[in-house]
N, C-alpha and C. Protein backbone atom coordinates (compact mmCIF):
# COMPACT_ATOMS: atom_id res chain seq x y z
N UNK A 1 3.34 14.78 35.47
CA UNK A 1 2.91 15.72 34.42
C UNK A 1 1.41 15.96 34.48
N UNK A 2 0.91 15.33 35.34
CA UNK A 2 -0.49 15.48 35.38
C UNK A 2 -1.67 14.69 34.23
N UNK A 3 -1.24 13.87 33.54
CA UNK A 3 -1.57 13.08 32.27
C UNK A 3 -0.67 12.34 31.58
N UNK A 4 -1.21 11.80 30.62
CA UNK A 4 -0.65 10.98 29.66
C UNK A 4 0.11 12.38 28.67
N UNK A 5 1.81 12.20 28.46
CA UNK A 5 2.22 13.07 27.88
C UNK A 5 2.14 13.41 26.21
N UNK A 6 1.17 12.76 26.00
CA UNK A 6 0.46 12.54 24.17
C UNK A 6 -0.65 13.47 24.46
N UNK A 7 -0.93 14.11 25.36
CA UNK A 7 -2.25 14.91 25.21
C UNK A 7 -1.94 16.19 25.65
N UNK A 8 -0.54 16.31 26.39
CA UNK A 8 0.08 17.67 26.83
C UNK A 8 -0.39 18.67 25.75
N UNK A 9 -0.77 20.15 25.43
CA UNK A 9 -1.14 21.10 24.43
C UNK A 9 0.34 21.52 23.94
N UNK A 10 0.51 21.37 22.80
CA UNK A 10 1.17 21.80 22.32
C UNK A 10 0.48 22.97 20.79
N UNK A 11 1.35 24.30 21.11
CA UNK A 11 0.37 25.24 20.00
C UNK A 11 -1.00 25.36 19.74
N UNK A 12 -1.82 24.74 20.90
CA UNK A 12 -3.28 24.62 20.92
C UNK A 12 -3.44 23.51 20.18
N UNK A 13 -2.61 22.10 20.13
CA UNK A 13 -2.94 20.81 19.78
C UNK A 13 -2.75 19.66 20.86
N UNK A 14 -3.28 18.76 20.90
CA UNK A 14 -2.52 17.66 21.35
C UNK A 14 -1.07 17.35 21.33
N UNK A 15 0.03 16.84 21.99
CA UNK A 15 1.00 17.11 21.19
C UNK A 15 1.77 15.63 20.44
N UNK A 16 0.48 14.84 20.52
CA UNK A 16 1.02 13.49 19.60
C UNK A 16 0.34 14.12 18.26
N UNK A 17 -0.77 14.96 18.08
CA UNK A 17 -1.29 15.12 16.84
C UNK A 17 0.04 16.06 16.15
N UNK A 18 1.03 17.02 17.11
CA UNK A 18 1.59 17.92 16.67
C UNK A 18 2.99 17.06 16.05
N UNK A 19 3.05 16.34 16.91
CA UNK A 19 3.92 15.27 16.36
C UNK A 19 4.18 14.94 15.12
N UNK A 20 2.86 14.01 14.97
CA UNK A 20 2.41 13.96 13.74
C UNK A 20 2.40 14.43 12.37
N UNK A 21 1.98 15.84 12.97
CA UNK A 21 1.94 16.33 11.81
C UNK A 21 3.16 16.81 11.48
N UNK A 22 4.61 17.07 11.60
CA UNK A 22 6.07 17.23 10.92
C UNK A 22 6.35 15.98 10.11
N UNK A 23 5.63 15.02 10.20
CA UNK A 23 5.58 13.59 9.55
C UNK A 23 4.82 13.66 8.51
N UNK A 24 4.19 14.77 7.83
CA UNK A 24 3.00 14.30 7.06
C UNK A 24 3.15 14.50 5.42
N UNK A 25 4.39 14.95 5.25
CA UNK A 25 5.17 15.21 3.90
C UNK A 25 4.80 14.04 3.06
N UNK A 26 4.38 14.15 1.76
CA UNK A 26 3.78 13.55 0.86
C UNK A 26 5.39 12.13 0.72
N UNK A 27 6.27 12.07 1.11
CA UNK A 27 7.41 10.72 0.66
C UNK A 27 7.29 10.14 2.16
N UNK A 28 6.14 10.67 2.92
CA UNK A 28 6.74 9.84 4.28
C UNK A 28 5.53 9.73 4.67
N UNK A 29 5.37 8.14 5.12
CA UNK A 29 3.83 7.45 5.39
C UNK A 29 3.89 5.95 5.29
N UNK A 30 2.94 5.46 5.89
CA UNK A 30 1.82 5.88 6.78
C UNK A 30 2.24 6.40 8.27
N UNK A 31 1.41 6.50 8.52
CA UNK A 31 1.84 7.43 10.32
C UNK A 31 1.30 6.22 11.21
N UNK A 32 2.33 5.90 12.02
CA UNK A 32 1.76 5.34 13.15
C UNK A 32 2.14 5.79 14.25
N UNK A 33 1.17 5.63 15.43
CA UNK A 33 0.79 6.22 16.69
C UNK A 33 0.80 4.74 17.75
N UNK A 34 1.69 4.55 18.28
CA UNK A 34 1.62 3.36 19.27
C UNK A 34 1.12 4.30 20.78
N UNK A 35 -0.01 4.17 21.35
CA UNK A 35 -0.87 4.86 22.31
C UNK A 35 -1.37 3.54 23.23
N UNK A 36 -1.73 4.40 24.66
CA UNK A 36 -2.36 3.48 25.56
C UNK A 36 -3.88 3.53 25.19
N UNK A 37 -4.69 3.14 26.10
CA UNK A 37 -6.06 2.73 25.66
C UNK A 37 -6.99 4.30 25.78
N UNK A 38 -6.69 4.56 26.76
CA UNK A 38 -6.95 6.18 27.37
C UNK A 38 -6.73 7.08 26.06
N UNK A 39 -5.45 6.99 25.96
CA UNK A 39 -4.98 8.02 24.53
C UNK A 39 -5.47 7.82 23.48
N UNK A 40 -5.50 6.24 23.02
CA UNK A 40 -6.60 6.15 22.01
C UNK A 40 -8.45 6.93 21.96
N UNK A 41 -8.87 6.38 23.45
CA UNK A 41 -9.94 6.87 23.38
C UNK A 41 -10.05 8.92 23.68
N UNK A 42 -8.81 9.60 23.58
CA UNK A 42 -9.40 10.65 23.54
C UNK A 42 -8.61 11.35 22.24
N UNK A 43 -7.96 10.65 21.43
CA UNK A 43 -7.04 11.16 20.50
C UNK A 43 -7.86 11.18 18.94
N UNK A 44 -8.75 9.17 19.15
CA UNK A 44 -9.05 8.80 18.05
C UNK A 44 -10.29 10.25 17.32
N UNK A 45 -11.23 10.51 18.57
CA UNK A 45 -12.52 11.62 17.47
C UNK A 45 -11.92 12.79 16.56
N UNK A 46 -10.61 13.03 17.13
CA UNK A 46 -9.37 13.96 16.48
C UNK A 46 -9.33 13.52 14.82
N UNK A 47 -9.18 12.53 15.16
CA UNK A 47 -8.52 12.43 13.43
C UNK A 47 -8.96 11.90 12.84
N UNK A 48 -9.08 12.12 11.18
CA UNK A 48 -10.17 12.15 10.47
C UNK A 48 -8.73 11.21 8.89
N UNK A 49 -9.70 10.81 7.94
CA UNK A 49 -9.20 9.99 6.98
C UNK A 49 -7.78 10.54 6.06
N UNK A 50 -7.85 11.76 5.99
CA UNK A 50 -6.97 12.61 5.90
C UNK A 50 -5.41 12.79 6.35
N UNK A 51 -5.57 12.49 7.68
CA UNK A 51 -4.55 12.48 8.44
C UNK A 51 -3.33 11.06 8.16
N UNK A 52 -4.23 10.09 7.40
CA UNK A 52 -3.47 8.83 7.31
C UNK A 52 -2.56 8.56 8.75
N UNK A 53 -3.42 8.56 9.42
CA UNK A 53 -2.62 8.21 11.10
C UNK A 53 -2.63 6.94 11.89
N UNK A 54 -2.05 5.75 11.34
CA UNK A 54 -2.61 4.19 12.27
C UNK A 54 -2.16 4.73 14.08
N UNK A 55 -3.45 4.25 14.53
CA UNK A 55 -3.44 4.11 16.04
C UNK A 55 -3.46 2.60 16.53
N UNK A 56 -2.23 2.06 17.21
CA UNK A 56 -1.96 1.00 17.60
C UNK A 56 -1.95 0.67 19.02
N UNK A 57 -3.06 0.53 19.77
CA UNK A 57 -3.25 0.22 21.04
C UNK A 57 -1.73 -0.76 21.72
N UNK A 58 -1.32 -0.13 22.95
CA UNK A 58 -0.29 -0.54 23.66
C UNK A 58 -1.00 -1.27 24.49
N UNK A 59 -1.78 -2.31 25.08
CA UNK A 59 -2.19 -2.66 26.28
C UNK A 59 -1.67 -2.64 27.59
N UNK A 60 -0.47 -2.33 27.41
CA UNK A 60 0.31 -2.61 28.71
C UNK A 60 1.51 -1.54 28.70
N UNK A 61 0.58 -0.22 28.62
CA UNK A 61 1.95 1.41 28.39
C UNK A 61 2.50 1.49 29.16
N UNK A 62 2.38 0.99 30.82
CA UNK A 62 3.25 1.31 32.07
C UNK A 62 4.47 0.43 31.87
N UNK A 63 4.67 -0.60 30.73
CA UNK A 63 5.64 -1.30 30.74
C UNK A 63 6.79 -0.78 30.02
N UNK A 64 7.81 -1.74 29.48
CA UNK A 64 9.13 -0.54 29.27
C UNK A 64 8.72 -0.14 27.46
N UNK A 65 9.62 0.78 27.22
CA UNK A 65 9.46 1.77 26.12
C UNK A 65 9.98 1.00 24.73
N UNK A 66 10.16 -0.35 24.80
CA UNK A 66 10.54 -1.09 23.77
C UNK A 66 9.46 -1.99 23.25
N UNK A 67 8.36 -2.56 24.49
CA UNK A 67 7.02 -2.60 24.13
C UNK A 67 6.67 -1.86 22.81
N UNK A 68 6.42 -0.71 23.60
CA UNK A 68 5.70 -0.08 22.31
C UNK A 68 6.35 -0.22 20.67
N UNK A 69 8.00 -0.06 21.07
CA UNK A 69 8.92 0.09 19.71
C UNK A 69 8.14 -0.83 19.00
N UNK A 70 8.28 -1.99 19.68
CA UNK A 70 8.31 -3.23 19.10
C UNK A 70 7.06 -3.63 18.27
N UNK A 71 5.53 -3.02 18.76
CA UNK A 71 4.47 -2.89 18.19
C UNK A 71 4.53 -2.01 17.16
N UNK A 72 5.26 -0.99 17.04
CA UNK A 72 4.90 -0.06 16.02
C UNK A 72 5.71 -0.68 15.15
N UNK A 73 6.80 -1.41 14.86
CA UNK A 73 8.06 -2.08 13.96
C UNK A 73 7.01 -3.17 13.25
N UNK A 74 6.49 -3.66 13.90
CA UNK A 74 5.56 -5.14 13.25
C UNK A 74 4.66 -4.34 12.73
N UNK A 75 3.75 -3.25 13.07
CA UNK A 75 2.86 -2.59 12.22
C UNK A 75 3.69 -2.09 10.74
N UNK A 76 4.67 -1.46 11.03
CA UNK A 76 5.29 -1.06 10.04
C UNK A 76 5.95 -1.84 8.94
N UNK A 77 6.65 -2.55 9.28
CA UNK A 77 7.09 -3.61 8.57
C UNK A 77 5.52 -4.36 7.44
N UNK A 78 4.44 -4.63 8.48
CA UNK A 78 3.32 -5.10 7.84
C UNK A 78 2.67 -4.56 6.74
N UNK A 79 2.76 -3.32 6.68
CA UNK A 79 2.50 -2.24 5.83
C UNK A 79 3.54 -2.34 4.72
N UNK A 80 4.47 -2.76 4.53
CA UNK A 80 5.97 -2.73 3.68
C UNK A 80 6.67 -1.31 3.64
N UNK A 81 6.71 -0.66 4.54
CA UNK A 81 7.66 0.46 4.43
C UNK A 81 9.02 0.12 3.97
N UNK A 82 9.92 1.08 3.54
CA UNK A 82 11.33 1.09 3.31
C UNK A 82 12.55 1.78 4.67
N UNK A 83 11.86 2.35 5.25
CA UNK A 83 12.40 2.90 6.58
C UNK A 83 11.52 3.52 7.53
N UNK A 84 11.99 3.14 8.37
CA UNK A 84 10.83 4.08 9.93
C UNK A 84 12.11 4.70 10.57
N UNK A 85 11.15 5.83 10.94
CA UNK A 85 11.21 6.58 12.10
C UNK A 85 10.73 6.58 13.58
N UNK A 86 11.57 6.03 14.22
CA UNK A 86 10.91 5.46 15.53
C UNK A 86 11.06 7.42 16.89
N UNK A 87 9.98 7.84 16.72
CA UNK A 87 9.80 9.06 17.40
C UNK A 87 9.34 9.14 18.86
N UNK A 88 9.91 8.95 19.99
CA UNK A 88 8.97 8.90 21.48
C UNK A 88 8.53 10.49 21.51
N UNK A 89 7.23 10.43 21.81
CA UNK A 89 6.06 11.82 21.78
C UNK A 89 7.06 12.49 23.08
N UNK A 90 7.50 12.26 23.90
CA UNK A 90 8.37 12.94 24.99
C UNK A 90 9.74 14.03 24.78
N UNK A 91 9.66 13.44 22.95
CA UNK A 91 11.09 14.32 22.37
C UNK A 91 10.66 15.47 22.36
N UNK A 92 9.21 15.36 21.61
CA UNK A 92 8.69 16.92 20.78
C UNK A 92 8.65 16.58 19.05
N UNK A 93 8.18 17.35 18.52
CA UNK A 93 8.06 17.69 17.00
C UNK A 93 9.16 17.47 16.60
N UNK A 94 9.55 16.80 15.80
CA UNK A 94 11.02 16.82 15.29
C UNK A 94 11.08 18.54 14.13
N UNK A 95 12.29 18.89 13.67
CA UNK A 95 12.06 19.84 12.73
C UNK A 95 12.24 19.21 11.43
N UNK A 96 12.16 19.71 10.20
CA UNK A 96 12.35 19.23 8.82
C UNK A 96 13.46 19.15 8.58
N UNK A 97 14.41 20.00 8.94
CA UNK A 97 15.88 19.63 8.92
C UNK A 97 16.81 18.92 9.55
N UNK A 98 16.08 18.35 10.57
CA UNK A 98 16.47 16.98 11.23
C UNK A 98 16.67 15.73 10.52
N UNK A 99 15.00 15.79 10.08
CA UNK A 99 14.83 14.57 9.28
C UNK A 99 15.41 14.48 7.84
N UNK A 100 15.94 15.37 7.33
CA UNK A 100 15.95 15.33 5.91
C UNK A 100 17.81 14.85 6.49
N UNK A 101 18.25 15.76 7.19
CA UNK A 101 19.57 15.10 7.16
C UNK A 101 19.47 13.49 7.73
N UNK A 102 18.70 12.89 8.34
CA UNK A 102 18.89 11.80 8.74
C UNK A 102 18.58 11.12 7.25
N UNK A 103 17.52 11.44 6.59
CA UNK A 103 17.51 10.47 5.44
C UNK A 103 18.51 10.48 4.08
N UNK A 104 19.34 11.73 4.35
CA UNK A 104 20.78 11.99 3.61
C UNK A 104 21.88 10.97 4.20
N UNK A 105 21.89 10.91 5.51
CA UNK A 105 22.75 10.67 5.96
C UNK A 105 23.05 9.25 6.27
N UNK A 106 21.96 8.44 6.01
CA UNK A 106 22.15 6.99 6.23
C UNK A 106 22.72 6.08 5.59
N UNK A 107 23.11 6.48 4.19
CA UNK A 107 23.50 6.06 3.44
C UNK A 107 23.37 4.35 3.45
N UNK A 108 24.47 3.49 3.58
CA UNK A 108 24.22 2.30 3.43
C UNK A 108 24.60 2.08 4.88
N UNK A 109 23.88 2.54 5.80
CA UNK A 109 24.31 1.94 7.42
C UNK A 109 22.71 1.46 7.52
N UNK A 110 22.35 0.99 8.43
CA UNK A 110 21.11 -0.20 9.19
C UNK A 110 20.49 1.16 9.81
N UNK A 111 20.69 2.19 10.39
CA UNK A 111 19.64 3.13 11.59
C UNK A 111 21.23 4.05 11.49
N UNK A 112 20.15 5.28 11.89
CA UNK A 112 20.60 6.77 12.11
C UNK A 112 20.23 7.38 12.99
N UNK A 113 21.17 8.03 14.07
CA UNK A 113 20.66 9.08 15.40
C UNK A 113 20.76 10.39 15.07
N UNK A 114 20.45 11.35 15.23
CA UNK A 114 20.56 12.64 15.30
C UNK A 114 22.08 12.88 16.57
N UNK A 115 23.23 13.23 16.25
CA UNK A 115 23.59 14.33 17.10
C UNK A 115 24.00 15.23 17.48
N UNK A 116 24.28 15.77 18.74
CA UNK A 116 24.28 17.46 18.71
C UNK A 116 25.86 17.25 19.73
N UNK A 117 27.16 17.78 19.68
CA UNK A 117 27.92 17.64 20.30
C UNK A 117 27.85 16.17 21.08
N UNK A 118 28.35 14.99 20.45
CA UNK A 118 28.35 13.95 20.66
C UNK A 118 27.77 13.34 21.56
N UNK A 119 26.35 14.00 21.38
CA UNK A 119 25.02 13.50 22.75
C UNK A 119 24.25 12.97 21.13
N UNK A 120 23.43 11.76 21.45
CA UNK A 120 22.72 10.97 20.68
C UNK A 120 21.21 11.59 20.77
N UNK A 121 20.25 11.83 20.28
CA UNK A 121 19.13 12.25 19.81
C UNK A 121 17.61 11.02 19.39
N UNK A 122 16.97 11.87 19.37
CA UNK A 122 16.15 11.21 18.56
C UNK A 122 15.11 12.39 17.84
N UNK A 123 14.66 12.25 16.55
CA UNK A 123 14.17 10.37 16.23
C UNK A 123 15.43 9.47 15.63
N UNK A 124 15.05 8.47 15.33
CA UNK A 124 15.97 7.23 15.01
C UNK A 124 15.52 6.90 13.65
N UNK A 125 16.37 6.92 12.76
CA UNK A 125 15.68 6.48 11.13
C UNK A 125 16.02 4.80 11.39
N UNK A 126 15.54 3.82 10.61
CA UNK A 126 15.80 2.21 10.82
C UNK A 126 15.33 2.11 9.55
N UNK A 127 16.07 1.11 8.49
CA UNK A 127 15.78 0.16 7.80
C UNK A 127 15.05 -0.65 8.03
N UNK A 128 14.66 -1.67 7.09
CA UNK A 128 13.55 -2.55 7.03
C UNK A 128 14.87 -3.93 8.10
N UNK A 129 15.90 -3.92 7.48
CA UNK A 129 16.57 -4.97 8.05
C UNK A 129 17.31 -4.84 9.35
N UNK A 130 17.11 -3.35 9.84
CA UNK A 130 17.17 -3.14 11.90
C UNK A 130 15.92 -3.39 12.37
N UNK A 131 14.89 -3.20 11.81
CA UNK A 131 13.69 -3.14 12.03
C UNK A 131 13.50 -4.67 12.76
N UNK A 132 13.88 -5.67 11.40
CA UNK A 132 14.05 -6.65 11.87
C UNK A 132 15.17 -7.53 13.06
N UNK A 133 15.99 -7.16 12.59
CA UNK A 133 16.96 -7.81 13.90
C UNK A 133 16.97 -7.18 15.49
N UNK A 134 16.18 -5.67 15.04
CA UNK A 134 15.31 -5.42 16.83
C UNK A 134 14.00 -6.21 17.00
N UNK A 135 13.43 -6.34 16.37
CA UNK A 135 12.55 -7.42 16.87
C UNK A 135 12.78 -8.92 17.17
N UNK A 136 13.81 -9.59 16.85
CA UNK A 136 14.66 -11.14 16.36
C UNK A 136 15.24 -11.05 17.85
N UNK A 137 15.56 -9.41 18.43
CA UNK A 137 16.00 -9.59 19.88
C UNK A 137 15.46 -8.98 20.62
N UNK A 138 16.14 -9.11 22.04
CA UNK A 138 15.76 -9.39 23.37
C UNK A 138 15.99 -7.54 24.16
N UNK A 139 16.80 -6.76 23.50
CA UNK A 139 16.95 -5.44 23.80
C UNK A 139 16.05 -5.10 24.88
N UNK A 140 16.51 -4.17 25.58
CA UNK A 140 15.66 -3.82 27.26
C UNK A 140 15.50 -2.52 26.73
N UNK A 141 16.22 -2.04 25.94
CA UNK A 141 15.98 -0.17 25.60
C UNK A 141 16.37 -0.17 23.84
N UNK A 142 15.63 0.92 23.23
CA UNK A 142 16.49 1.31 21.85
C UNK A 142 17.64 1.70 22.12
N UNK A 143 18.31 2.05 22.70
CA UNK A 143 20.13 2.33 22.68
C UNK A 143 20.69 0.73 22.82
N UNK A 144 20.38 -0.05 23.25
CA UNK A 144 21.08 -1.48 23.67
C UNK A 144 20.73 -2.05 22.08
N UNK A 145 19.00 -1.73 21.68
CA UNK A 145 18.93 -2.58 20.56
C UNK A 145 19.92 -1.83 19.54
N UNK A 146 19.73 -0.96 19.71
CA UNK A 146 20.85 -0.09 18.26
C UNK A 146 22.40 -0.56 18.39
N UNK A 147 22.70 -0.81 19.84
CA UNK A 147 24.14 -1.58 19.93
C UNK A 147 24.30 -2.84 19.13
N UNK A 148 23.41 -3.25 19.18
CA UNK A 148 23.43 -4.52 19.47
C UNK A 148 23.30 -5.12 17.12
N UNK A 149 22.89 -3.90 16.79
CA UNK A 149 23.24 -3.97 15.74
C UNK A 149 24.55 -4.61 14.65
N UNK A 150 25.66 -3.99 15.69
CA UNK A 150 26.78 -4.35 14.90
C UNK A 150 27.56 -2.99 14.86
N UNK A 151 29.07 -3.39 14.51
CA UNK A 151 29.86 -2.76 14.68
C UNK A 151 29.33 -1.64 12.85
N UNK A 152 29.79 -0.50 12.71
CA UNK A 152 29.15 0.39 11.35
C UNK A 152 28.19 0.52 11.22
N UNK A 153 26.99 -0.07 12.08
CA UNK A 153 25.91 -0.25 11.88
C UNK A 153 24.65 0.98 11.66
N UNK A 154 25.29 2.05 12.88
CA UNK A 154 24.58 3.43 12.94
C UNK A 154 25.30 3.94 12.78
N UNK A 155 24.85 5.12 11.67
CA UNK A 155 25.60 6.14 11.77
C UNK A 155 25.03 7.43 12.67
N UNK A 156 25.80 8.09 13.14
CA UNK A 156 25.67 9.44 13.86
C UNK A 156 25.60 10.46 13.09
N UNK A 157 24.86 11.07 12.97
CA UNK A 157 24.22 12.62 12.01
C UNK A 157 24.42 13.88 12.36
N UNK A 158 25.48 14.65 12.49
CA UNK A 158 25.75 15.90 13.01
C UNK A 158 24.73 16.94 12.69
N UNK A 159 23.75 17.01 13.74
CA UNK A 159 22.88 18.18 14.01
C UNK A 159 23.18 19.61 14.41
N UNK A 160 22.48 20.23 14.29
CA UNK A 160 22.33 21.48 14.99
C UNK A 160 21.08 22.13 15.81
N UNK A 161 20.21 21.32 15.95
CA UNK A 161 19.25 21.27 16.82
C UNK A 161 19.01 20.80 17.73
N UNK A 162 18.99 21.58 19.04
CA UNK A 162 19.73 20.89 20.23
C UNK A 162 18.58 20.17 20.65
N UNK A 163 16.98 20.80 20.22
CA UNK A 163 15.89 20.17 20.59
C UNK A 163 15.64 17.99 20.34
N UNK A 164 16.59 18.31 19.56
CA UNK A 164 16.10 16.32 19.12
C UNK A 164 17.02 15.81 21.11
N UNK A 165 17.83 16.50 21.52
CA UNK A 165 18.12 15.92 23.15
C UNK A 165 17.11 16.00 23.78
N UNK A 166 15.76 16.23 24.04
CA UNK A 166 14.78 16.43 24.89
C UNK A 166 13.92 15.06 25.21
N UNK A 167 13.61 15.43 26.32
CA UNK A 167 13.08 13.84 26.88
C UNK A 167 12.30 14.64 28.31
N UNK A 168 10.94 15.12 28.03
CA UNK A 168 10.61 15.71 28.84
C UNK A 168 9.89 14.65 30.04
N UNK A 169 10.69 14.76 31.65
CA UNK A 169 9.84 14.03 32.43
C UNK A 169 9.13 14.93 33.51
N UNK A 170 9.24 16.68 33.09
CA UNK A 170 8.37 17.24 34.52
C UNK A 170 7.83 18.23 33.35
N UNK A 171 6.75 18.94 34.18
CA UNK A 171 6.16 20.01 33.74
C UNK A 171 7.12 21.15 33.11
N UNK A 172 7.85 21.58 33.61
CA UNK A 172 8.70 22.72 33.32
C UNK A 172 9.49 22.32 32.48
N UNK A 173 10.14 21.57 32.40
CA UNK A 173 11.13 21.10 31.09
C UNK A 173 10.27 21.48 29.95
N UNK A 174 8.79 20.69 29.71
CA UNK A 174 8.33 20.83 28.28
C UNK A 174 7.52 21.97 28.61
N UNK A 175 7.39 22.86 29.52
CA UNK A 175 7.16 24.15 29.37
C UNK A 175 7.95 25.07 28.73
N UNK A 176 9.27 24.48 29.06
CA UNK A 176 10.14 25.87 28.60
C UNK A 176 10.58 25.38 26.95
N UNK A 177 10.11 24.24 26.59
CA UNK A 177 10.37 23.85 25.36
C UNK A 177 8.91 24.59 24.37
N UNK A 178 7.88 24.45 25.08
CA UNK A 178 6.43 24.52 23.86
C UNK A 178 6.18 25.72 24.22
N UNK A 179 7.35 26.90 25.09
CA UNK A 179 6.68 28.23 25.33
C UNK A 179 5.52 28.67 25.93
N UNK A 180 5.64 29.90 25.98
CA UNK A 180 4.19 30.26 26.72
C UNK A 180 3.30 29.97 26.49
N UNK A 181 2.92 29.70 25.35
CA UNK A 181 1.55 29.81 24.95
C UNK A 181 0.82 28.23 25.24
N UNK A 182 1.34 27.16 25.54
CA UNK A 182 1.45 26.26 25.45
C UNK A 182 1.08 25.86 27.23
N UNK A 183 -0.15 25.58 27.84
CA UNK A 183 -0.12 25.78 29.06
C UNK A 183 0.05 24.08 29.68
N UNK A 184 0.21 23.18 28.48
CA UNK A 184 0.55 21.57 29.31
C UNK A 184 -0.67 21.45 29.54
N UNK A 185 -1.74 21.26 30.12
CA UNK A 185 -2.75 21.38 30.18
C UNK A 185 -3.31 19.83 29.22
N UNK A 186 -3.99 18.76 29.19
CA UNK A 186 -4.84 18.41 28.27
C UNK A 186 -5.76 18.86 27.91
N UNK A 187 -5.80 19.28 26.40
CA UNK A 187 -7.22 20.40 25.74
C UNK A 187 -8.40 18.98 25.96
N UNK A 188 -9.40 19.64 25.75
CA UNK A 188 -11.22 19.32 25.72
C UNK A 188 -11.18 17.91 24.96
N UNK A 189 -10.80 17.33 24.85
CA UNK A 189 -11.02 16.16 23.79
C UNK A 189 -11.76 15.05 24.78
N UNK A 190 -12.51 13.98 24.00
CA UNK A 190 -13.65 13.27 24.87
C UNK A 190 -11.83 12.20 25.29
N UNK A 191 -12.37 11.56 26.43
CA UNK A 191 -12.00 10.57 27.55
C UNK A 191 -12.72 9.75 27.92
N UNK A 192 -11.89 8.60 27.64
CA UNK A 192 -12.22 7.13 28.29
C UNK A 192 -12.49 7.38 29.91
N UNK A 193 -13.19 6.86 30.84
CA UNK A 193 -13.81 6.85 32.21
C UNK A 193 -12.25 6.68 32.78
N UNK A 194 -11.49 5.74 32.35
CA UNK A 194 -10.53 4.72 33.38
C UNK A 194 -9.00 4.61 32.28
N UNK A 195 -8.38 3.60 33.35
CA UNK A 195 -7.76 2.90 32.49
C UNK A 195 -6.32 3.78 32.25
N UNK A 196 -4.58 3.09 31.94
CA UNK A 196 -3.91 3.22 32.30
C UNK A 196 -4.12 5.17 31.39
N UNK A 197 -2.50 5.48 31.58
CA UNK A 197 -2.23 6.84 30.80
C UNK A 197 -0.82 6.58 29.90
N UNK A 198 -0.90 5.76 29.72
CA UNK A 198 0.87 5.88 28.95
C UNK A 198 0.61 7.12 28.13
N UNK A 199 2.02 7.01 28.18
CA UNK A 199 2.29 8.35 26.44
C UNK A 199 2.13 7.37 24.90
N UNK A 200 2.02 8.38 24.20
CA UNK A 200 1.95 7.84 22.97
C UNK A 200 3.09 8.13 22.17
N UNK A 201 3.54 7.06 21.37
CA UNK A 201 4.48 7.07 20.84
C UNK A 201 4.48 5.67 19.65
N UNK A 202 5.75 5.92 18.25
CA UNK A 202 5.58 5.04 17.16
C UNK A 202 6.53 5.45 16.12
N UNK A 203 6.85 4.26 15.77
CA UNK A 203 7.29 4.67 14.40
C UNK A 203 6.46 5.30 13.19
N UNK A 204 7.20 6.01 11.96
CA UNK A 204 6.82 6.52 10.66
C UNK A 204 7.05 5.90 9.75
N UNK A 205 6.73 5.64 8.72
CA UNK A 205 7.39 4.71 7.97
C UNK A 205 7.71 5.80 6.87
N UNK A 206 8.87 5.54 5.86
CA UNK A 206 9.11 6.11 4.77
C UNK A 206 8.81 5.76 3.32
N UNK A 207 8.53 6.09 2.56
CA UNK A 207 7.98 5.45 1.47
C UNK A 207 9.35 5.47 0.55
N UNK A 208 9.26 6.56 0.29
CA UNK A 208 10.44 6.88 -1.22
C UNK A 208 11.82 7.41 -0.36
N UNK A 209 12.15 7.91 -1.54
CA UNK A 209 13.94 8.53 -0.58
C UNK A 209 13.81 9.94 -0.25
N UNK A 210 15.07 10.29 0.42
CA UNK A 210 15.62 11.27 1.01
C UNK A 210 14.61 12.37 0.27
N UNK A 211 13.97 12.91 0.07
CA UNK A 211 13.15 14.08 -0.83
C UNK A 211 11.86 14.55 0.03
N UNK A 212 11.44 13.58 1.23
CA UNK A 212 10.03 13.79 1.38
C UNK A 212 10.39 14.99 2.71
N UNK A 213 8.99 15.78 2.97
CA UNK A 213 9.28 16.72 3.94
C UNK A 213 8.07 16.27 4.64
N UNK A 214 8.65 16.87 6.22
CA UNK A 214 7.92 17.03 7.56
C UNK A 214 6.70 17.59 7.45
């Protein structure tokens, strides 16, 4: 992709800030950003007190994608949220009507997927008590840890947005997702000299119920 995929332009933003911001609805907070060291250093002059955005250094982003889960779950949890949203920046922006059905839809199950013709999605809503028993284990991926939940454990959320399937790994995929205008490109933002590129990615935490918007 030519970079760390947290800095790809999305709508003339970064696209972890764009991320972000479908998260910023007054019932859903704090924001966390699990980022490599690189992403931190060109993401952090971006955001300002406002944004309520925790940036949680990954030290080791080339490693697997449960790393990071797993840092943003202990941030979150630390904070006392009531539910996270565990979002990889590679999906895209989630829409508002994604999320609102996932927080309808969880009712009394542990975690919620988005899906679209019985293909699984993300983001992933989690309780405080998946939150915990993915961290208590050994999971190699979030699909194994979400198994590994228990039988009723997730429920599946009938979407209509085919976008929560996206998992962009080349240029053209998240080209043809962020449109023309959108050249992939990392915009002007200052950069660290060195040092790895992971993507950035994290859970959300939720404060109150089903009511808050993107």
């Amino acid at each position: 992709m030519g970079g760390p995929k947290a800095l790809l332009v999305w709508e003339d933003a970064p696209l972890l800030l764009a991320v972000l911001a479908r998260y910023a609805g007054e019932d859903i907070g704090p924001r966390i950003a699990v980022v490599s060291p690189a992403v931190r250093d060109a993401i952090e002059p971006a955001l300002d007190a406002r944004r309520g955005v925790r940036l949680v250094e990954n030290p080791a982003p080339h490693a697997a994608m449960m790393t990071s889960v797993r840092l943003g779950l202990r941030e979150a949890l630390a904070l006392g949220v009531a539910r996270v949203f565990v979002q990889p920046v590679d999906a895209g922006p989630p829409s508002q009507e994604v999320l609102q059905a996932l927080l309808l839809g969880l009712g009394k199950a542990l975690a919620a997927k988005p899906v679209v013709v019985d293909r699984g999605g993300h983001p992933v809503l989690l309780t405080v008590a998946a939150c915990e028993r993915i961290l208590a284990g050994q999971a190699a991926t979030l699909r194994d840890a979400l198994a590994e939940l228990g039988p009723g454990s997730l429920v599946r959320v009938p979407v209509e947005d085919p976008s929560v399937l996206a998992n962009w790994n080349d240029a053209s995929g998240f080209a043809s997702r962020a449109g023309s205008g959108s050249s992939g490109a990392a915009p002007d933002l200052p950069r660290s000299g060195g040092g790895p590129t992971g993507s950035g990615s994290g859970p959300t935490g939720t404060r109150r119920g089903p009511t808050g918007t993107s």
